[in-house]
Protein backbone atom coordinates (compact mmCIF):
# COMPACT_ATOMS: atom_id res chain seq x y z
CA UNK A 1 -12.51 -24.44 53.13
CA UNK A 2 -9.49 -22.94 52.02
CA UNK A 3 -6.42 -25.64 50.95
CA UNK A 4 -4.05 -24.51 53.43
CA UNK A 5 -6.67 -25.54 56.51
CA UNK A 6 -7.25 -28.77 54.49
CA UNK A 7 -3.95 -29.65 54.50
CA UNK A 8 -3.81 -29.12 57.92
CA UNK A 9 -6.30 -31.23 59.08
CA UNK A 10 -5.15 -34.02 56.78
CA UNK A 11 -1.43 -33.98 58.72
CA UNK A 12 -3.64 -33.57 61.70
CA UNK A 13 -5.36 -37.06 61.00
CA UNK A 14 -1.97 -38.68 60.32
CA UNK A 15 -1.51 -38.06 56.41
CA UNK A 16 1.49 -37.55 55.00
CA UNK A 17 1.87 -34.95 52.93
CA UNK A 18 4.44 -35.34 50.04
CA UNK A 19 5.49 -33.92 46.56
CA UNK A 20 6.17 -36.26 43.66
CA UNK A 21 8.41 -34.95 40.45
CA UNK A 22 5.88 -37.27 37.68
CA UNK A 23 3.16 -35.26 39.42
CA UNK A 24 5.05 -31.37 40.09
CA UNK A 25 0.93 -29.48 40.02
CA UNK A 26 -0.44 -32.03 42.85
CA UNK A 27 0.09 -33.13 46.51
CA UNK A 28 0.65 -36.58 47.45
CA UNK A 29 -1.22 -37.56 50.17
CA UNK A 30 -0.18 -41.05 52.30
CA UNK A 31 -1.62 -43.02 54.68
CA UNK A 32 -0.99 -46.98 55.11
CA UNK A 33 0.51 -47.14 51.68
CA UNK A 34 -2.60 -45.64 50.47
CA UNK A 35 -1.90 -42.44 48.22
CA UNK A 36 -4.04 -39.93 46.00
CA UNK A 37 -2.95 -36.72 44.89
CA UNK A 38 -4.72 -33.41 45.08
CA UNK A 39 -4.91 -30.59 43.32
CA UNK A 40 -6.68 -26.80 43.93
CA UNK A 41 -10.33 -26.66 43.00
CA UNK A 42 -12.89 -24.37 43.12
CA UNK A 43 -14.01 -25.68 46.65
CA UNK A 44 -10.55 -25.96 47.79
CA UNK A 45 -8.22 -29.14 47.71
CA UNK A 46 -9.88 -32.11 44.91
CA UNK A 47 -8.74 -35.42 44.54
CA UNK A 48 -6.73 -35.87 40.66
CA UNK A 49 -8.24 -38.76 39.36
CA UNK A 50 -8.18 -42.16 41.27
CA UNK A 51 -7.14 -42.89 45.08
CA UNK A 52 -4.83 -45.92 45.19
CA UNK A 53 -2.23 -48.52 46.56
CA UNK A 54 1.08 -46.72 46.78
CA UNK A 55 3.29 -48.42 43.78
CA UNK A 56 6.97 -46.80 43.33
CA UNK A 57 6.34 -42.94 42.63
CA UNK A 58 2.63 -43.21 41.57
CA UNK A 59 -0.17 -45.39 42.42
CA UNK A 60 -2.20 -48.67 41.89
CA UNK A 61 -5.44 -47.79 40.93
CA UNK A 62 -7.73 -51.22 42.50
CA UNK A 63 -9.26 -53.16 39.35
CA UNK A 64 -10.77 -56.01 38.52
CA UNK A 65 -8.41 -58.51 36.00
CA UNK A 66 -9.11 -62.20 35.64
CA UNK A 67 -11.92 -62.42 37.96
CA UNK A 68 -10.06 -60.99 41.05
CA UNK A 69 -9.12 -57.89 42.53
CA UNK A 70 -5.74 -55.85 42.09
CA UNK A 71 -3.99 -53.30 42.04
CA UNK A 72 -2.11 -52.27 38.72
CA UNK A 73 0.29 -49.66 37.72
CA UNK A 74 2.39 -50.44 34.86
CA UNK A 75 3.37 -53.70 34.65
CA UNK A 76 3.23 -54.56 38.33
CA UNK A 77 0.33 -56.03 39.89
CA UNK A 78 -0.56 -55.95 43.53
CA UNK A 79 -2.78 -58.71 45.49
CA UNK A 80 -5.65 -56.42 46.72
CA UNK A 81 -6.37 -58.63 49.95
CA UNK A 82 -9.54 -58.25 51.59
CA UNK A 83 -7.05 -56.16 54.14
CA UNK A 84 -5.67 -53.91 51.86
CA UNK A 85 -9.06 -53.06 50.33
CA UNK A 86 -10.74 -52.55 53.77
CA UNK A 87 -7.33 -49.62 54.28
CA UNK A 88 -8.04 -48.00 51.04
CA UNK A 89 -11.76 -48.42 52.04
CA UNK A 90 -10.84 -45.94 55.11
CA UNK A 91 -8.20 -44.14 53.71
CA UNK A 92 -10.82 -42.87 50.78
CA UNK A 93 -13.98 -42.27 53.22
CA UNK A 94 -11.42 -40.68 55.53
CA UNK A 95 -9.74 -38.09 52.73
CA UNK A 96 -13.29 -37.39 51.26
CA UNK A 97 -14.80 -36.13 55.04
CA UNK A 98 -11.54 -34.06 55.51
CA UNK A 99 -11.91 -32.46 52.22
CA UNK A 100 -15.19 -31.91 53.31
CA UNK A 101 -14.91 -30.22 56.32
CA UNK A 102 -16.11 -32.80 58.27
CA UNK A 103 -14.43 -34.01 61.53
CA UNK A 104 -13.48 -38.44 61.68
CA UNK A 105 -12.38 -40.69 64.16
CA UNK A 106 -8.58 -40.89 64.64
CA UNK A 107 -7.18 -44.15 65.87
């Protein structure tokens, strides 16, 4: 699929679609204060390392730190709640089918 119809269905399904200066090669995608950024691949649009919590200008990759779940980007931590991590649950499953080609339920 080529990135321009990926895109497309990604604001289609309610992303927002967003530039960041720390990242000037990617996209930032949003949804629900979820965020990952892509970047051209040989299949089209890829996902640049983790999908995240939306912290400042980058994101909050969700890890594990004293026994509970959270998510970190510098020096701030983030309560992942069983809420949040159910939203980046979708938010990942949902980016992954549209980068696939593959149709999901909107809300």
């Amino acid at each position: 699929m080529l990135p321009e119809e990926q895109l497309q269905r990604l604001y289609m399904a309610g992303f927002d679609l967003q530039t960041f200066e720390r990242f000037p090669k990617a996209i930032g995608v949003l949804r629900d204060n979820c965020v990952a950024f892509l970047v051209p691949g040989p299949d089209g649009l890829q996902v640049l390392g983790n999908v995240g919590w939306r912290m400042g200008e980058s994101l909050g990759p969700l890890v594990e730190r004293a026994g509970r779940k959270v998510f970190i980007h510098k020096d701030q931590t983030l309560e992942a709640t069983p809420e949040r991590i159910a939203i980046l649950e979708q938010f990942r499953s949902d980016l992954k089918a549209i980068l696939q080609g593959q149709e999901i339920r909107t809300q």
